[in-house]
Every structure is written in C-alpha cells, then in structure tokens.
N, C-alpha and C. Protein backbone atom coordinates (compact mmCIF):
# COMPACT_ATOMS: atom_id res chain seq x y z
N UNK A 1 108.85 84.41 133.69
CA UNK A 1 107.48 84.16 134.12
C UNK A 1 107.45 83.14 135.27
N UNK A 2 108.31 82.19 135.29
CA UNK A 2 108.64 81.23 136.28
C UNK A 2 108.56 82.11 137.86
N UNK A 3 109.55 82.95 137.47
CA UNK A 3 110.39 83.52 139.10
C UNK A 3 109.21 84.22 139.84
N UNK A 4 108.09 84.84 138.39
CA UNK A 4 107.07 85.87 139.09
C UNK A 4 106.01 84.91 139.23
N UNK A 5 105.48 83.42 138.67
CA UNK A 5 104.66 82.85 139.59
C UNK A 5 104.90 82.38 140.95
N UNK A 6 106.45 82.12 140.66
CA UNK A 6 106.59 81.67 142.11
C UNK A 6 106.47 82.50 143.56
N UNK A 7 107.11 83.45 142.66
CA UNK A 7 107.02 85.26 143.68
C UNK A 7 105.92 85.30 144.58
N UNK A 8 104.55 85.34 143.14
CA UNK A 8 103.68 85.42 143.75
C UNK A 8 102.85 84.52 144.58
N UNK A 9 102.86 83.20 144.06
CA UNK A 9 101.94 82.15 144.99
C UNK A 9 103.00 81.82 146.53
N UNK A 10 104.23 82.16 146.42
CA UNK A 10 105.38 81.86 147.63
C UNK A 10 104.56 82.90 148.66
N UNK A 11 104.62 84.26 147.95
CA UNK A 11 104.47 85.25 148.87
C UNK A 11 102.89 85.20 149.59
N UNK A 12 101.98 84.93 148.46
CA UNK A 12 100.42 84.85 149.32
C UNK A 12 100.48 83.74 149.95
N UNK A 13 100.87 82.60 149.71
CA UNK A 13 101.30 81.64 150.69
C UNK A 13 101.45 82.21 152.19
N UNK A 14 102.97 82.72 152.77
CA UNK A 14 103.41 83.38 153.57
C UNK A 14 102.73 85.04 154.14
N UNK A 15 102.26 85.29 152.87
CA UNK A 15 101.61 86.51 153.35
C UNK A 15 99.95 86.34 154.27
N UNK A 16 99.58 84.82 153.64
CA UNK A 16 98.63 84.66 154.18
C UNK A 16 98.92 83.87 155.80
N UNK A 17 99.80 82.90 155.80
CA UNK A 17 100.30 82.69 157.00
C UNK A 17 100.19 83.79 157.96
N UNK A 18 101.19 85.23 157.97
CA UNK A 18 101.44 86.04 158.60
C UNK A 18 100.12 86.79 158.74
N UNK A 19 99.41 86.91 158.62
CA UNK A 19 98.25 87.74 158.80
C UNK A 19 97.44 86.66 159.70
N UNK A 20 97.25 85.73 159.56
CA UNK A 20 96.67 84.89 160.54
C UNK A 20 97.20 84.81 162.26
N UNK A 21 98.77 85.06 162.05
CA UNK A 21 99.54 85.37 163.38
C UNK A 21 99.19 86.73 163.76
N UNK A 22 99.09 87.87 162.74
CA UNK A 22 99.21 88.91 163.26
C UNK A 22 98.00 89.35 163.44
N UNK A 23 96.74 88.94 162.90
CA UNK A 23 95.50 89.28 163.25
C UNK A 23 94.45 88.36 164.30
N UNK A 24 95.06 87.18 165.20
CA UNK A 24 94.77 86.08 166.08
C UNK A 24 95.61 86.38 167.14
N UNK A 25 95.21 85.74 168.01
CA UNK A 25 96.22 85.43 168.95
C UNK A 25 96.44 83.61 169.17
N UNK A 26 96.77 83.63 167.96
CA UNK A 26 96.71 82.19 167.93
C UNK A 26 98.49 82.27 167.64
N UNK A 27 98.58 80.79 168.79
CA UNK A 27 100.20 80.79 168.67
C UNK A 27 100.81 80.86 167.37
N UNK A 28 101.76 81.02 167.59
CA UNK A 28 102.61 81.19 166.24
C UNK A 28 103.14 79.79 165.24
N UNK A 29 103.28 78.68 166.88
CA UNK A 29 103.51 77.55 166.62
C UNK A 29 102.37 76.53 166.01
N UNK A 30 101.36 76.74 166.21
CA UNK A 30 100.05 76.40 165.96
C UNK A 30 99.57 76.46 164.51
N UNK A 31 100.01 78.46 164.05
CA UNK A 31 99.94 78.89 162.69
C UNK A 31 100.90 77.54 162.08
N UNK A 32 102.11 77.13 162.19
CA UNK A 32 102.86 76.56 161.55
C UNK A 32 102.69 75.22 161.38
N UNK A 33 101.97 74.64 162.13
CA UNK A 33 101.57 73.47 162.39
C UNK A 33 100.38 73.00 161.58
N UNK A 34 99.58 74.16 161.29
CA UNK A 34 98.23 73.98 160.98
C UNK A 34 98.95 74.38 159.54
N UNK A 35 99.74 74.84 159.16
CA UNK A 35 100.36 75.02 157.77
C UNK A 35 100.85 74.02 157.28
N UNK A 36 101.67 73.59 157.61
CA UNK A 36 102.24 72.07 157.26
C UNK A 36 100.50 70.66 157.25
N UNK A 37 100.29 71.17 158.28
CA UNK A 37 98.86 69.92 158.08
C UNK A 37 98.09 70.26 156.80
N UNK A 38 97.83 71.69 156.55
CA UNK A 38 96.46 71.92 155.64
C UNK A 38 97.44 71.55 154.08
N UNK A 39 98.92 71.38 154.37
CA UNK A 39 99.41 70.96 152.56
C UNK A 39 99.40 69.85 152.63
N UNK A 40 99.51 69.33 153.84
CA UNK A 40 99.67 67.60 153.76
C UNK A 40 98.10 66.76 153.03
N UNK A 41 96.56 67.52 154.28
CA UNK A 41 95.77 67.28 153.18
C UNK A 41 95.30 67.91 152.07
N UNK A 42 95.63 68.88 151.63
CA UNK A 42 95.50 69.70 150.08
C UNK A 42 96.50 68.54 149.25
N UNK A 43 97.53 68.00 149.86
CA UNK A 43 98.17 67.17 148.80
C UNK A 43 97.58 65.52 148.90
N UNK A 44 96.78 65.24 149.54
CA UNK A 44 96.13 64.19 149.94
C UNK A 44 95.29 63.81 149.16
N UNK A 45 94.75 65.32 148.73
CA UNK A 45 93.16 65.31 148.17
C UNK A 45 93.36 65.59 146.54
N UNK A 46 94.60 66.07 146.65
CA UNK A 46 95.07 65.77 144.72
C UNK A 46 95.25 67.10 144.50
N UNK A 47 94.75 68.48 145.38
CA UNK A 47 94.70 69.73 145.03
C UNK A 47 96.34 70.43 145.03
N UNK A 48 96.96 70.34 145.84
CA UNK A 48 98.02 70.88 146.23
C UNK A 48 99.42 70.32 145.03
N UNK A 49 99.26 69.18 144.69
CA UNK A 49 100.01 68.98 143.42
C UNK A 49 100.20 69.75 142.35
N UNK A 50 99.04 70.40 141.51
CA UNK A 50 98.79 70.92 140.30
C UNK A 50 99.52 72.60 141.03
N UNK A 51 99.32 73.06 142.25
CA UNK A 51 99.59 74.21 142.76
C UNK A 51 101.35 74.33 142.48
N UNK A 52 101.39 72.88 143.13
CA UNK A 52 103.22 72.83 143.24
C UNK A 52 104.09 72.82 141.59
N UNK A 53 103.18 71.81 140.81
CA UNK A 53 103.83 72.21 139.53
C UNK A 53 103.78 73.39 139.09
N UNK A 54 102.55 74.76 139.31
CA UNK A 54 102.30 75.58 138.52
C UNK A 54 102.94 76.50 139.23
N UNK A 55 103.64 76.61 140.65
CA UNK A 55 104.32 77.73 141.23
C UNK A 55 105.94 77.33 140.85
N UNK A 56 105.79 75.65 141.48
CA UNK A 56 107.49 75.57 141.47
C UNK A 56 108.03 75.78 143.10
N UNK A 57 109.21 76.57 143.54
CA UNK A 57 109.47 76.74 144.67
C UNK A 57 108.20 77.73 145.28
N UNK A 58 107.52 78.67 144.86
CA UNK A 58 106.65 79.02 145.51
C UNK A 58 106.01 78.65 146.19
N UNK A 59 105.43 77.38 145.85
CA UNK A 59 104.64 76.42 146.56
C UNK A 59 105.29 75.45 147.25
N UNK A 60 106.37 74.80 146.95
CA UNK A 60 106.97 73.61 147.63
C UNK A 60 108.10 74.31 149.04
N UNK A 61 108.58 75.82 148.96
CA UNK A 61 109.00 76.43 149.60
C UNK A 61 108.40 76.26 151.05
N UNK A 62 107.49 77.05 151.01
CA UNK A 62 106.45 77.71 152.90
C UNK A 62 106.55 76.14 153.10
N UNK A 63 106.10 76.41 154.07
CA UNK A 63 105.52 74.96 155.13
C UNK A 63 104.29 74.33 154.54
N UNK A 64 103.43 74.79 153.73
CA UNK A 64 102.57 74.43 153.27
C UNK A 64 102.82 73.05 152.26
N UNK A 65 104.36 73.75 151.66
CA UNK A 65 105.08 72.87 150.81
C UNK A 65 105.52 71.16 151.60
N UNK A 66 106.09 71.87 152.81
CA UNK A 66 106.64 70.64 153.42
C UNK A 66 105.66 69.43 154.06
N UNK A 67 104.25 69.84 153.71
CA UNK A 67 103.37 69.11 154.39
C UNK A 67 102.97 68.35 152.71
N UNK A 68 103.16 68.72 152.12
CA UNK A 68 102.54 68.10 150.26
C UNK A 68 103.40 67.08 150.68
N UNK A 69 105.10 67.72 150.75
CA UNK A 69 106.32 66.72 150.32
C UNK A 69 106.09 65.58 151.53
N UNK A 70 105.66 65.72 152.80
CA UNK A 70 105.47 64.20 153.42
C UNK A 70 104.26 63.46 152.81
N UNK A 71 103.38 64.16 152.07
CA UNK A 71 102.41 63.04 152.04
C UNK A 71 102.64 62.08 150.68
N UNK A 72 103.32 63.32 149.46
CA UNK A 72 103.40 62.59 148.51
C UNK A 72 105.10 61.71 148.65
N UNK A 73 105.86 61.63 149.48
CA UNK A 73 106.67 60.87 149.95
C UNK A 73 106.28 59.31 150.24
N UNK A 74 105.08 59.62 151.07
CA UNK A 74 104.12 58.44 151.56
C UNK A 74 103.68 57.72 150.85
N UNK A 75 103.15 58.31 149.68
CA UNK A 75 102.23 57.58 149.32
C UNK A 75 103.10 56.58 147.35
N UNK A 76 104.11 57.45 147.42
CA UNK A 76 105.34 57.15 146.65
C UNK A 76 106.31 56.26 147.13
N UNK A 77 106.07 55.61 148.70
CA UNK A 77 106.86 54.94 149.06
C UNK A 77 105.94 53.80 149.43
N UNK A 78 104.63 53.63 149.39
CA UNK A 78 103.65 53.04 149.92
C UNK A 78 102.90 52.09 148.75
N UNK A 79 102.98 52.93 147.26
CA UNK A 79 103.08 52.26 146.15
C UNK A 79 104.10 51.18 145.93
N UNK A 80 105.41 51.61 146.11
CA UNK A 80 106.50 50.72 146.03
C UNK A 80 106.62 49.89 146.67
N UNK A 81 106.59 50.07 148.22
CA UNK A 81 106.93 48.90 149.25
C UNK A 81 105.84 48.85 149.74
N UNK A 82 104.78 49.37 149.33
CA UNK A 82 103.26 48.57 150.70
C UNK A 82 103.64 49.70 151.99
N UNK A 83 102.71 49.05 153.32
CA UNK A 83 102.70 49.54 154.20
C UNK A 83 103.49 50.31 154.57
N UNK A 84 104.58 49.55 155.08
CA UNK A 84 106.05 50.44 155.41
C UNK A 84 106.02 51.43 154.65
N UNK A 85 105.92 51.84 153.82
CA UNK A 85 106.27 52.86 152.64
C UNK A 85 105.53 53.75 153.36
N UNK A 86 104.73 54.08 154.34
CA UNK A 86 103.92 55.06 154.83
C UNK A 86 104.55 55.36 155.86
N UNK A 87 105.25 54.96 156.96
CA UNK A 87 106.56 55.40 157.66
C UNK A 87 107.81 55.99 157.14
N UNK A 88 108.33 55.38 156.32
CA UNK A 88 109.51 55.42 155.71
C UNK A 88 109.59 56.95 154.42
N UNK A 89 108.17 57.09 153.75
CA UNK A 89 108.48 57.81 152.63
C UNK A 89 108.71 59.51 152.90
N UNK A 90 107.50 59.77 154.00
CA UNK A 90 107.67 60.99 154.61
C UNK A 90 109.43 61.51 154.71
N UNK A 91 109.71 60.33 155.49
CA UNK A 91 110.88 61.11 155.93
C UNK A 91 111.71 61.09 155.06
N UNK A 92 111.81 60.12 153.86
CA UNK A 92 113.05 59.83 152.77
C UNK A 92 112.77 61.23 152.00
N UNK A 93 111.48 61.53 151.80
CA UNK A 93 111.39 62.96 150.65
C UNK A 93 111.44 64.43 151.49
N UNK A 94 111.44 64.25 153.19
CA UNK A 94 111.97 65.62 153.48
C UNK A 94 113.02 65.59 154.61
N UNK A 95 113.91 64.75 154.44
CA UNK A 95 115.30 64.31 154.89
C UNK A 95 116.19 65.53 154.74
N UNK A 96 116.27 65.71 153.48
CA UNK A 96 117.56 67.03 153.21
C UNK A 96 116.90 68.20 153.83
N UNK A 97 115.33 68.79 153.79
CA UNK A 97 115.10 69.57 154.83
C UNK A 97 115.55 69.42 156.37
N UNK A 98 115.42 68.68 156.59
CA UNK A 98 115.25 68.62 157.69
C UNK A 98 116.68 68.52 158.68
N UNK A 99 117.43 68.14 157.58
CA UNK A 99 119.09 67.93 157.74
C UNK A 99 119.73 69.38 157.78
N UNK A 100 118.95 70.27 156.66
CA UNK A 100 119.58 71.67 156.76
C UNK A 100 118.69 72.68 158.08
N UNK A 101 118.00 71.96 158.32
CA UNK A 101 116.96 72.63 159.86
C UNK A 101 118.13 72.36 161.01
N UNK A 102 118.46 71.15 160.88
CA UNK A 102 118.85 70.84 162.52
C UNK A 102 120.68 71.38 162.37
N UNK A 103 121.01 71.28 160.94
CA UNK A 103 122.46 71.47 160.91
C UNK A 103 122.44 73.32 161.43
N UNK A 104 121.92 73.74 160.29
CA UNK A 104 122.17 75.80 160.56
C UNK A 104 121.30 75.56 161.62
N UNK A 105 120.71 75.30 162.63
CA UNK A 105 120.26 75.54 163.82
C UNK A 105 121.21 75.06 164.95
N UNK A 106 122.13 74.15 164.66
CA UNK A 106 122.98 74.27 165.26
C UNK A 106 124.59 75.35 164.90
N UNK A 107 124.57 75.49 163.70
CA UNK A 107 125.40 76.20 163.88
C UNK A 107 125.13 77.63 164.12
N UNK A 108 124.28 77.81 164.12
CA UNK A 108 123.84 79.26 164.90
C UNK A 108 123.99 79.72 165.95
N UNK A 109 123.62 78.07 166.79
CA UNK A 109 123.74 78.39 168.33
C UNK A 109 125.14 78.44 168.91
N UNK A 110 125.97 77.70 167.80
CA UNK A 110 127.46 77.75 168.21
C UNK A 110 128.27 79.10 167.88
N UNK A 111 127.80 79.61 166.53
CA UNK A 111 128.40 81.25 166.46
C UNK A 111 127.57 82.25 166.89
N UNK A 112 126.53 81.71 167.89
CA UNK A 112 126.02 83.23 168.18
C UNK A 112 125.44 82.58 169.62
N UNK A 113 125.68 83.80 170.94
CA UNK A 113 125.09 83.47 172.22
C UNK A 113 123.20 83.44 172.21
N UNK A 114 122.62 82.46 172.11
CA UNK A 114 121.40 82.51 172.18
C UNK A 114 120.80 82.94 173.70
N UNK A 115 119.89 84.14 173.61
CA UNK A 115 118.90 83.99 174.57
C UNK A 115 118.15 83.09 175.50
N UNK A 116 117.70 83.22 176.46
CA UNK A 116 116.86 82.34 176.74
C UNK A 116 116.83 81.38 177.86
C-alpha cells in the first residue's frame, strides 16, 4: 500500500508538472522553479508535511519535495541555532541532493559528448 500511495501522489505530482509545460508555453525552467517554490510554501504553511508523511518518496521525490526539504531544513536549523539556522539549514537537509545533481551531471558530461 506504501509503493501505490507513493505511485500515485509521485506521479500526479509530475503528471501535473508536465501538463503545465505541455499545455503553456511557459518555460520549462520556470515550471521547475515555480515547483520547488509552491513546496517550499505548502511546507511553510504546515500543508505539505502531512502530504510528505502520507506519500513518503512520492512526495519528497518531484521538486515539489525539494522545496518542503529547504524550508523544513530552515526552520529545524533556526530552532536550534537562531538566525543562522535559516542560511545554514536549507542547505544541510538538501546537501546529498544536490551532491548527487552536480556529481552524475558531471559524470555524464565526461562519458558522453554533450551538445550544445
């Protein structure tokens, strides 16, 4: 039951993303941007939490996810240490993302001739 909530809230997640690209002509980069912002405040506002426990990776997966995980980073690091904790927490809770973004993006470009 786990794998098929996640299935499903992952996929309308993304399914809803993609229909916004494919039915706009709104950049693609923009779609992604505005994805990551609208979890950051859905997780701001207390909504996007209860989503993330009840999907699991479904929800913490899309970009939607990665915008929850900076805010509740923030505000988990902001409890602890005060101010600073609002610089610092974002990046401590999506560090390993972001480590496996820049690493397989480089090794991509090294085993494969990129375009462009």
């Amino acid at each position: 039951m786990t794998l098929l909530k996640a299935f499903l809230i992952g996929g309308a997640l993304c399914a809803f993303a993609q229909l916004v690209v494919d039915s706009t002509k709104v950049n693609p980069a923009i779609v992604m941007v505005s994805a990551v912002s609208t979890g950051a405040v859905l997780s701001g506002l207390g909504l996007y939490g209860p989503l993330a426990k009840f999907a699991g990776a479904g929800a913490t997966i899309p970009l939607f996810g990665f915008g929850h995980a900076l805010v509740t980073g923030m505000v988990e690091d902001a409890q602890r240490i005060g101010l600073f904790g609002l610089l610092t927490g974002g990046l401590r809770a999506t560090a390993p993302a972001l480590t496996a973004a820049i690493l397989f993006g480089y090794l991509m470009a090294v085993l494969f001739n990129p375009k462009g």
